[in-house]
Each structure stands twice: as structure tokens, then as C-alpha cells.
Protein backbone atom coordinates (compact mmCIF):
# COMPACT_ATOMS: atom_id res chain seq x y z
CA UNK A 1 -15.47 34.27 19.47
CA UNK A 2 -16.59 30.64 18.89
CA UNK A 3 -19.29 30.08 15.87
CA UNK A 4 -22.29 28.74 17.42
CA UNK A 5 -22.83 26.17 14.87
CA UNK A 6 -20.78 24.83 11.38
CA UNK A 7 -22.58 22.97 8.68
CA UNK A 8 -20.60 21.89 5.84
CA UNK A 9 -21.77 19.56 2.94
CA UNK A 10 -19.65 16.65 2.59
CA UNK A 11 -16.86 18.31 0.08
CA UNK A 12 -17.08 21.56 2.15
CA UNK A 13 -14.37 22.08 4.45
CA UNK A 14 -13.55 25.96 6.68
CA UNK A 15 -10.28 26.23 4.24
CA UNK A 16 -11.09 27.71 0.55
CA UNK A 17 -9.96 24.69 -0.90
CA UNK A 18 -8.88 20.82 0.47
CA UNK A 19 -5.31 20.91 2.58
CA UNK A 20 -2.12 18.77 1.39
CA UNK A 21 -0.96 17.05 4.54
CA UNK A 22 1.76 14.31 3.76
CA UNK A 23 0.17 13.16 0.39
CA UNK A 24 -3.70 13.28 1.75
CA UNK A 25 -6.45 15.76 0.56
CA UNK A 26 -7.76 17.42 4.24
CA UNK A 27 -10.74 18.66 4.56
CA UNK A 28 -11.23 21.02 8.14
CA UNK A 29 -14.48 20.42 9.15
CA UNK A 30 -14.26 22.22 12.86
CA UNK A 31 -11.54 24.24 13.50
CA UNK A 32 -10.13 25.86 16.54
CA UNK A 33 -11.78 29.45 16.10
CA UNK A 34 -14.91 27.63 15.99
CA UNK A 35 -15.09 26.38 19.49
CA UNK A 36 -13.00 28.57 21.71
CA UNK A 37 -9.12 26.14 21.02
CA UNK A 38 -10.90 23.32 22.13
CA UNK A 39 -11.15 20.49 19.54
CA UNK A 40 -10.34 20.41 15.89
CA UNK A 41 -11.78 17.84 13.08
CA UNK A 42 -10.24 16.64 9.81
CA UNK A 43 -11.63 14.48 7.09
CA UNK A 44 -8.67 12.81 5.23
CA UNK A 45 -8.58 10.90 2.09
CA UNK A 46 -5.49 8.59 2.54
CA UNK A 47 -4.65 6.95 -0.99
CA UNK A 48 -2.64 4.28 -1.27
CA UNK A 49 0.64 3.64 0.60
CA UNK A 50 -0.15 7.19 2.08
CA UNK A 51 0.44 7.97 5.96
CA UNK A 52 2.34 10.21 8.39
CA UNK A 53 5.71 8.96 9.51
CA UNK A 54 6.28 7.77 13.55
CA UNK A 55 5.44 10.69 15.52
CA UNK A 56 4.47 11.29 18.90
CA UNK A 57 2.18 14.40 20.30
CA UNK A 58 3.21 16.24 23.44
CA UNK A 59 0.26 18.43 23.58
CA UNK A 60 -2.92 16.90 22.10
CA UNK A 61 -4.99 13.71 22.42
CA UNK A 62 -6.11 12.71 19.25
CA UNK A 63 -9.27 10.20 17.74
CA UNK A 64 -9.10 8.67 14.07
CA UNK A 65 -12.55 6.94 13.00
CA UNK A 66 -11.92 4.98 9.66
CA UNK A 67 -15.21 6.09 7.47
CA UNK A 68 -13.85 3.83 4.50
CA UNK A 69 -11.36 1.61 3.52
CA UNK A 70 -8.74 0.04 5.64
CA UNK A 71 -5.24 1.21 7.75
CA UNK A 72 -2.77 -0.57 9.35
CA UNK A 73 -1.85 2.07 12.46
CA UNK A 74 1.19 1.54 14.40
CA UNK A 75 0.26 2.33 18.35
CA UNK A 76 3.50 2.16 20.24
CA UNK A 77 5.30 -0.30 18.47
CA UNK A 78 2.04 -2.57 17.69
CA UNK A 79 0.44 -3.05 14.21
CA UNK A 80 -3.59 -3.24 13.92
CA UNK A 81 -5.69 -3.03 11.25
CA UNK A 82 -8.48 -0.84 11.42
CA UNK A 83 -11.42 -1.19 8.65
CA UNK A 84 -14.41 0.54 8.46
CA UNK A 85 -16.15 1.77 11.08
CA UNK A 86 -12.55 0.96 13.35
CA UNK A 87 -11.06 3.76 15.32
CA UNK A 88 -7.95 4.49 17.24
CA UNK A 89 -7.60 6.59 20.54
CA UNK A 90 -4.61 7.83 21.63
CA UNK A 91 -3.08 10.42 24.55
CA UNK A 92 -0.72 12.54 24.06
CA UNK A 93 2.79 10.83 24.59
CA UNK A 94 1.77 7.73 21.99
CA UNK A 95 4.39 6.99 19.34
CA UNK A 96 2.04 6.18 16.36
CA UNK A 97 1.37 6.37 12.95
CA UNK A 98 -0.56 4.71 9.95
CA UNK A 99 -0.22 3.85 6.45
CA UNK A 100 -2.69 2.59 3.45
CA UNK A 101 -1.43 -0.30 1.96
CA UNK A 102 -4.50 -1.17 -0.03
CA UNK A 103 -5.19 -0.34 -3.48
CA UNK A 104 -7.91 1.92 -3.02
CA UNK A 105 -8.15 5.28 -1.39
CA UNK A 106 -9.43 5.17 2.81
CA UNK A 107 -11.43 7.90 4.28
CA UNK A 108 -10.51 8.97 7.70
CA UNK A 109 -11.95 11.57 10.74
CA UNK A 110 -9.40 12.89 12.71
CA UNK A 111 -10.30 14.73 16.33
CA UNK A 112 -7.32 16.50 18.14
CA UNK A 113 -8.16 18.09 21.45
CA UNK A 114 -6.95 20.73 22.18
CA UNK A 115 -7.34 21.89 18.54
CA UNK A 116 -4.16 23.95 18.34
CA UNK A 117 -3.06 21.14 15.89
CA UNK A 118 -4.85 22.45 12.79
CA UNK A 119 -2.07 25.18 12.65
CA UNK A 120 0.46 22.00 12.05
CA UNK A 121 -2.18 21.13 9.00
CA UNK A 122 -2.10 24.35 7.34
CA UNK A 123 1.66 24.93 7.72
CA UNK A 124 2.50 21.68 6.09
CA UNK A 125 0.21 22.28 3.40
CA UNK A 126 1.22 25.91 2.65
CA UNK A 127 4.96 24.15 2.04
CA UNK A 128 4.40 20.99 0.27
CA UNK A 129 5.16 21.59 -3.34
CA UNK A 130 2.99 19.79 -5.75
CA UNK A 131 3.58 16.03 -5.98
CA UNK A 132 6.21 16.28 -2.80
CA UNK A 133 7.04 17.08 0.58
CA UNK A 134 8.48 19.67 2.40
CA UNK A 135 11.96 19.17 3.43
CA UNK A 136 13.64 17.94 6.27
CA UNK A 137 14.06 21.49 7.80
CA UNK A 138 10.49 22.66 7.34
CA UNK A 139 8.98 19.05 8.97
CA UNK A 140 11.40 19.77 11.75
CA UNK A 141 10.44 23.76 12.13
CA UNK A 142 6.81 22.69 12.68
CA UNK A 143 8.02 19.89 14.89
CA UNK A 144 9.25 22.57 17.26
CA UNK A 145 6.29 24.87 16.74
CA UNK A 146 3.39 22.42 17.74
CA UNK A 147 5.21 20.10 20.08
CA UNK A 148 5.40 16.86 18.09
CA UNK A 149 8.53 14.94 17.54
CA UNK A 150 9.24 12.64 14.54
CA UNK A 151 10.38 9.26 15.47
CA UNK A 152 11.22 7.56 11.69
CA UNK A 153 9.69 7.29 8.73
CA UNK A 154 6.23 6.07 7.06
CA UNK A 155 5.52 2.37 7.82
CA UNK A 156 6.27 1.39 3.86
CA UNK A 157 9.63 2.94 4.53
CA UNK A 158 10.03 1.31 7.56
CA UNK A 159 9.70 -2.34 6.10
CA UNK A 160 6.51 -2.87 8.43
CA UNK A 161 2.75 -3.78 8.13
């Protein structure tokens, strides 16, 4: 049953404490429970050199609103820098990803629809040991489970920006 309305303070999040995805403290602000599957919201804090590798999504959309700081996202094979108060829309089917090369942390939103995607969040938190990353097997387990496919790695591996 959806909850009719979620408040959280800024530090609050619907997980008992933040989630580790790729390197990034994640805070859920609106998860799928809370509005029948539909959407799901993340507040990220991306420190430096920090971002997902190339990916693509074959079953959400997703938003990313920069609240701070500044990202270089890859959108299909083009580089843009987004600052604050930039954001990035993409369909499902995008190749994309993003990476922090400044020295100071950047504060992102994140809005997948459908919110299935918040599972994907969770799961790679629960197995990233402290200070690392899951392995090659996990990331490509959840791959499978939530329909995304990994392309390469992070932009700084990847020589780009």
C-alpha cells in the first residue's frame, strides 16, 4: 500500500542508515513501496573521482539534478559538464555514466521511473565491503537481475573527461 506522504529532514533517508553505491553515500528519499513501483529518488554525495561505470538501463528512465558541485556525464558517447542546478534526462536504452573530477564532494538527485531500481541500490550496497567494490560476479548478478548492462569502466578509467 503506497504511504500517502514521506517527509524526511535533509540527512534522513527510508534506509536505517546512508547506502554504499559505487563509492557514494545514498540517501533513499522515495522509494518504490511508497508510491505503488512507480518512481524512486536518491540523494547521492559523489566525492571526488567517484561515478558509476558505462551502463545502459533497459527498464527505467532516469533524471539526475546536480544540487552541488560539478559532473562531467557521458550521454551516449558525448561529454557535458553539468554544475549546479544542471540536470541530465535520459530513456531507457542511453549508454551513460558520470564521474567527479573536482576536488570537492557533488551532491546529486537521482529519479528512476519505474522505481524497481532501488532494489539495484540496496543490493550493491549490502555487498560492497568497506573501502571497495563488489566483484566482477556480484556487479554482473545484479546486471541480470534489474536489466542493466555494463558497457566499460568509470570515465577516470576510461582516460576520458
Amino acid at each position: 500500500m503506497p504511504t500517502p506522504a514521506v517527509v524526511l529532514a535533509a540527512a534522513e533517508g527510508r534506509t536505517e542508515a546512508p547506502l554504499n553505491v559505487v563509492g557514494e553515500a545514498t540517501l533513499v528519499k522515495y522509494e518504490p513501496e511508497d508510491c505503488e513501483g512507480r518512481m524512486a529518488v536518491f540523494h547521492l554525495v559523489a566525492p571526488p573521482m567517484s561515478g558509476p561505470p558505462l551502463h545502459v538501463h533497459s527498464r527505467e528512465d532516469e533524471f539526475f539534478y546536480v544540487l552541488e558541485g560539478e559532473l562531467v556525464f557521458e550521454v551516449d558517447g558525448v561529454c557535458h559538464t553539468v554544475g549546479e542546478g544542471g540536470s541530465v534526462g535520459l530513456l531507457r536504452g542511453v549508454p551513460h555514466r558520470y564521474q567527479n573530477f573536482t576536488d570537492r564532494d557533488a551532491r546529486l538527485l537521482i529519479v528512476t521511473t519505474p522505481g524497481a531500481f532501488c532494489g539495484f541500490f540496496k543490493e550493491i550496497s549490502a555487498m560492497t565491503p568497506a573501502g571497495g567494490l563488489p566483484t566482477m560476479d556480484q556487479l554482473l548478478s545484479l546486471d541480470a537481475t534489474y536489466g542493466l548492462t555494463t558497457l566499460g569502466p568509470p570515465l577516470s578509467a576510461a582516460g576520458s573527461a
